[in-house]
Protein backbone atom coordinates (compact mmCIF):
# COMPACT_ATOMS: atom_id res chain seq x y z
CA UNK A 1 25.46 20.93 18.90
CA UNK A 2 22.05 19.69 19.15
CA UNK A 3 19.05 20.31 17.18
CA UNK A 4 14.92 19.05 17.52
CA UNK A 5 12.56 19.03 15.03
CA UNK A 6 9.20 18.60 15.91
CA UNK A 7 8.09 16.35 13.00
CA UNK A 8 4.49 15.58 14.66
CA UNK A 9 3.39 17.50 11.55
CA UNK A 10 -0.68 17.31 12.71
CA UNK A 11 -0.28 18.11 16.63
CA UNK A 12 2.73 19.36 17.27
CA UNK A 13 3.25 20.92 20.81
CA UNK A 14 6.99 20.85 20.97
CA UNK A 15 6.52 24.57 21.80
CA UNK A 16 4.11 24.35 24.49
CA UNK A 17 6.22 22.11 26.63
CA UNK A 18 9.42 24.34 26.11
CA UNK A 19 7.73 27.64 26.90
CA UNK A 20 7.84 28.97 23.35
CA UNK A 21 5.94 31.42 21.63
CA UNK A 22 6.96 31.17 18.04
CA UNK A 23 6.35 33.73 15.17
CA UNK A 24 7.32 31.16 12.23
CA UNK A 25 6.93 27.62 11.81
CA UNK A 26 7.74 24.57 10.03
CA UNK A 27 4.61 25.42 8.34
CA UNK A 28 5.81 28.93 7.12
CA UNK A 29 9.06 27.54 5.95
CA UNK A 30 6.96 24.70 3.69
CA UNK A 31 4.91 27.24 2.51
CA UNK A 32 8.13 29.94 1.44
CA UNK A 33 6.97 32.82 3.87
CA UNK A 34 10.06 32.61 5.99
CA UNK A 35 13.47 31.15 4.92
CA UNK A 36 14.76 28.06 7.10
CA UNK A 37 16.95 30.08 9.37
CA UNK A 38 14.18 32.33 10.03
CA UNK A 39 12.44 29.62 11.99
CA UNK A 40 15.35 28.01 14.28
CA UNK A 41 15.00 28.92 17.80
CA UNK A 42 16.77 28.67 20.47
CA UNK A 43 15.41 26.43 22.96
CA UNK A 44 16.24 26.22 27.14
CA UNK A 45 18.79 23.71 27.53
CA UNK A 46 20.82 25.43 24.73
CA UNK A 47 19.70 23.27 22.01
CA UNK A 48 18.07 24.55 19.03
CA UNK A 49 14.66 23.72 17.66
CA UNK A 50 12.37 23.69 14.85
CA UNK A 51 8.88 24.30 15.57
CA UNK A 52 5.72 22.58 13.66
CA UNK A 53 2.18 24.18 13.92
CA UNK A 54 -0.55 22.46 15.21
CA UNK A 55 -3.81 21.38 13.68
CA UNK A 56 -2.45 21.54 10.48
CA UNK A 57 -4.89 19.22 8.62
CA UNK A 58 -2.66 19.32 5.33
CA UNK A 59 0.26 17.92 6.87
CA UNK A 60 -1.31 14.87 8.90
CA UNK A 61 -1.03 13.04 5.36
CA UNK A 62 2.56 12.41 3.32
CA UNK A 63 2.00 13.78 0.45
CA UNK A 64 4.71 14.46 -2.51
CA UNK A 65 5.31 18.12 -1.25
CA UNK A 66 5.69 17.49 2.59
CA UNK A 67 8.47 14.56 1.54
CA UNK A 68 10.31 16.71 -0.30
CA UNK A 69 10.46 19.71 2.47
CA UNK A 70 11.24 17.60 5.01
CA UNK A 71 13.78 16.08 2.99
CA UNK A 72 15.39 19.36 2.32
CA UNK A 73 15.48 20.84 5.39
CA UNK A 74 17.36 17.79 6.78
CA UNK A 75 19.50 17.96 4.34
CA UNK A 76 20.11 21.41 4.72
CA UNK A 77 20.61 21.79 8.77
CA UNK A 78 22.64 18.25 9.14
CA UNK A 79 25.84 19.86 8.47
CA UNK A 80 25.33 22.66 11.26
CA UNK A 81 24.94 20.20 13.72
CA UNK A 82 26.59 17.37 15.43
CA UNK A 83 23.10 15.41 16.39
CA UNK A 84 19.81 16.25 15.07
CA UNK A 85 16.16 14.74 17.02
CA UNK A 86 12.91 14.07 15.19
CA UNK A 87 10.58 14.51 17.78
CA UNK A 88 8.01 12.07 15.69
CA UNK A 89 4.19 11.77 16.47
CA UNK A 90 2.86 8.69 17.94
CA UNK A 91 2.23 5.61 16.05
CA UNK A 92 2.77 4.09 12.59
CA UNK A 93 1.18 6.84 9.93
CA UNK A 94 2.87 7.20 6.82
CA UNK A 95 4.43 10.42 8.18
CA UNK A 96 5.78 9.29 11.01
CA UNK A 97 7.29 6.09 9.24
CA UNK A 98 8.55 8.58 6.46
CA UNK A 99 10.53 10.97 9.35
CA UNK A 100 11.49 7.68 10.92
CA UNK A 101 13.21 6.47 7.93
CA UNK A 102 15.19 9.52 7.61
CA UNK A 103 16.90 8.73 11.14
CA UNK A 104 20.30 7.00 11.29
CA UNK A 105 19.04 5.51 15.17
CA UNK A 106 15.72 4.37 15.68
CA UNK A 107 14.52 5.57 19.65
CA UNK A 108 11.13 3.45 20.52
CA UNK A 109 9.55 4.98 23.77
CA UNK A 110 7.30 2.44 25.93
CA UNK A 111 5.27 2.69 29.00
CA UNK A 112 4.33 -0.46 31.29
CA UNK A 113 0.93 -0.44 29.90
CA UNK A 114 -0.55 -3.18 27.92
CA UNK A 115 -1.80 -0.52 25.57
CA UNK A 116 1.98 0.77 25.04
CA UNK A 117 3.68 -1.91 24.75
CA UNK A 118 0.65 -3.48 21.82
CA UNK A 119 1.47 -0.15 20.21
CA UNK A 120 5.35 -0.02 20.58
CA UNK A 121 5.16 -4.15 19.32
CA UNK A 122 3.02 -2.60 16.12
CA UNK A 123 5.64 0.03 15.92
CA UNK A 124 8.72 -2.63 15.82
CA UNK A 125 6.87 -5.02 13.65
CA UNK A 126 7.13 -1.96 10.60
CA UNK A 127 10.35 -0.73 11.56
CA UNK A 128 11.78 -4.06 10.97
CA UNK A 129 9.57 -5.37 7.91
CA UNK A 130 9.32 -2.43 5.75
CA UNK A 131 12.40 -0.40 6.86
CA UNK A 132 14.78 -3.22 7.71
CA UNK A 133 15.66 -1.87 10.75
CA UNK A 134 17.68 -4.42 13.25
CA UNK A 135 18.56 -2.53 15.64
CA UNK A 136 16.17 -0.77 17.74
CA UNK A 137 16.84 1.00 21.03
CA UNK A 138 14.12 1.38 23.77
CA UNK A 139 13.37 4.02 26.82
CA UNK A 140 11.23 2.54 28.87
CA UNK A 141 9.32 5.57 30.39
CA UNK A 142 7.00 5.65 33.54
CA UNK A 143 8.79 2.63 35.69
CA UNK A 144 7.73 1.62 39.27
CA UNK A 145 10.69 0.03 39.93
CA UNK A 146 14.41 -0.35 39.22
CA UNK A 147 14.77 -3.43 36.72
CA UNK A 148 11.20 -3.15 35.54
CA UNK A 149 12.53 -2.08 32.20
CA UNK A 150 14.38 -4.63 31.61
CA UNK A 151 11.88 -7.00 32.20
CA UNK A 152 9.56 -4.92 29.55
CA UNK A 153 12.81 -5.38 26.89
CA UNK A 154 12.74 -9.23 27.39
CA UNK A 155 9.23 -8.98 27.25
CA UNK A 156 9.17 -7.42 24.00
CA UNK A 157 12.27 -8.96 22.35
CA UNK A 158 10.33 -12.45 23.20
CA UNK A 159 7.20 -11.52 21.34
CA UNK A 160 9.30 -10.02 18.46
CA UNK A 161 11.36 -13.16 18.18
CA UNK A 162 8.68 -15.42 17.75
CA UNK A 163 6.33 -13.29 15.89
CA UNK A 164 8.60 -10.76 13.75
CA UNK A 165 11.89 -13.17 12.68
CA UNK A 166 10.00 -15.90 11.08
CA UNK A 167 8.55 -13.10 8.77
CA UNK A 168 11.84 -11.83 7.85
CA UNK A 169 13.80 -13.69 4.14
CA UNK A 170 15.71 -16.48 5.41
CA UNK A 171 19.12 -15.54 6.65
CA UNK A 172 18.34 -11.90 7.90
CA UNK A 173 19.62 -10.89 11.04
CA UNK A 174 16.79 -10.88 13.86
CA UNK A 175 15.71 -7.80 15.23
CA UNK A 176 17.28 -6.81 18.89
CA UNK A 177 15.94 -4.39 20.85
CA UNK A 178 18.75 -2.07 23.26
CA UNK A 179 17.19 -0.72 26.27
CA UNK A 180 19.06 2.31 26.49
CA UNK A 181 17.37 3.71 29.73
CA UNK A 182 14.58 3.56 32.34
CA UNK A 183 12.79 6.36 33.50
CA UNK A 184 11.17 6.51 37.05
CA UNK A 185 7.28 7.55 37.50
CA UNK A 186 8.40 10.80 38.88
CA UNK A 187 5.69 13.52 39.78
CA UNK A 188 8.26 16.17 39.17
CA UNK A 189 7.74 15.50 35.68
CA UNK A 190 4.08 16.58 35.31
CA UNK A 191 5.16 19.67 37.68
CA UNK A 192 7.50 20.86 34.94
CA UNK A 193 5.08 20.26 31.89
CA UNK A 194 2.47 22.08 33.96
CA UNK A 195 5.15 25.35 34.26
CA UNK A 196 6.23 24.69 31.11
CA UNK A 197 9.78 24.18 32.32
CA UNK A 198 12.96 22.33 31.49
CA UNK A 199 12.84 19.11 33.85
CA UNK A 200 16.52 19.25 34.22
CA UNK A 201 16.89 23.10 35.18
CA UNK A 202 13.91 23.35 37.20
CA UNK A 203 14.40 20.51 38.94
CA UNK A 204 18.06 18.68 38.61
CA UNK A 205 17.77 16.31 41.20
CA UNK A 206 15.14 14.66 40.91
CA UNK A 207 14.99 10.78 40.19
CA UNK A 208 13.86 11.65 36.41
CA UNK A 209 16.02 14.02 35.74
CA UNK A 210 18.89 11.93 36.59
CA UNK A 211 17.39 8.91 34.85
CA UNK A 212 16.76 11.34 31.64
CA UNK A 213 21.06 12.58 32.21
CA UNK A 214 21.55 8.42 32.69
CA UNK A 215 20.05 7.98 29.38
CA UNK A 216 21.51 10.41 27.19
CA UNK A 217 24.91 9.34 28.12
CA UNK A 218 24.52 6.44 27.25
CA UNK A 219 23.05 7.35 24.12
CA UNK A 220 25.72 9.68 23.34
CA UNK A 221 28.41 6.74 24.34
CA UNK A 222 27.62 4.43 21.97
């Protein structure tokens, strides 16, 4: 069983990209309008979710009180289900490092940009400084070509070699970064955000959606 939580606590939009309309939120839970249950949904795909509200102000900051709800509500769903996601915002705020350190697996998502793969660096630089995390695994998202992300993962695990280890107390392991998948620059992908569809039902045979089924496997495998 699989669950997502949309833990991009300032602009979440989870919803909006699975065609969901949502009565309750993450927000009403926090707040004690609804009770937990009250807010899972089922999502398409047969997964279930739990939606955050967007343009929450009070939320884009960790404060005592959003720690200790997100806290508890993992703690209180991760017996119901065999995996759970924390669909985290962008970047290196002190929320999305806090929902990050709640993860068993960290999953770093990179474009071939210059832009993405400054910010994903940033993003590997924390995880491995402040959280001690040394093993990361990478989707490289948006290729050209087959291969290109491996090149990006040698690309990246060069930079954090020479830049990252030498930071680290002598005799810590060096961080390595696991490319887990590449994902083509597929046009059928901004189709099914524009319908507000599931990639893989609307359209299952298309080069994402079997990079996406590539890429979960493997995930799952390991």
């Amino acid at each position: 069983l699989f669950r997502s939580l949309d833990a991009d606590l300032g602009l979440a939009n989870l919803d909006v990209v699975l065609n969901l309309f949502p009565k309750v939120t993450l927000h009403d839970v926090f707040t004690g309008k609804v009770q937990l249950d009250d807010a899972i949904l089922p999502a398409p795909g047969g997964f279930s979710v739990l939606l955050a509200g967007s343009g929450l102000v009070e939320y884009s900051r960790l404060t005592a009180e959003v720690r200790e709800q997100l806290l508890r509500i993992i703690d209180t769903v991760a017996p119901r289900y065999d995996h759970i996601l924390l669909d985290t915002g962008a970047g290196i705020s002190d929320v999305v490092l806090y929902a990050v350190s709640l993860a068993d697996e960290v999953l770093v998502l990179v474009t071939p940009e210059p832009t993405s793969m400054t910010d994903a660096y940033a993003t590997i630089k924390v995880l491995a400084t402040q959280q001690e995390r040394r093993a990361i695994r990478l989707v490289v998202n948006q290729v050209g070509r087959i291969g290109e992300g491996r090149t990006i993962r040698a690309q990246l695990q060069l930079v954090v070699d020479r830049f990252v280890t030498p930071m680290l107390p002598p005799g810590e392991k060096p961080p390595v970064l696991e490319l887990v998948g590449e994902l083509p620059l597929d046009p059928s992908v901004r189709d099914a955000v524009q319908k507000r569809q599931l990639l893989i039902e609307m359209l299952p045979g298309c080069p994402a959606t079997r990079a996406v089924e590539a890429t979960a496997a493997k995930i799952l495998a390991d």
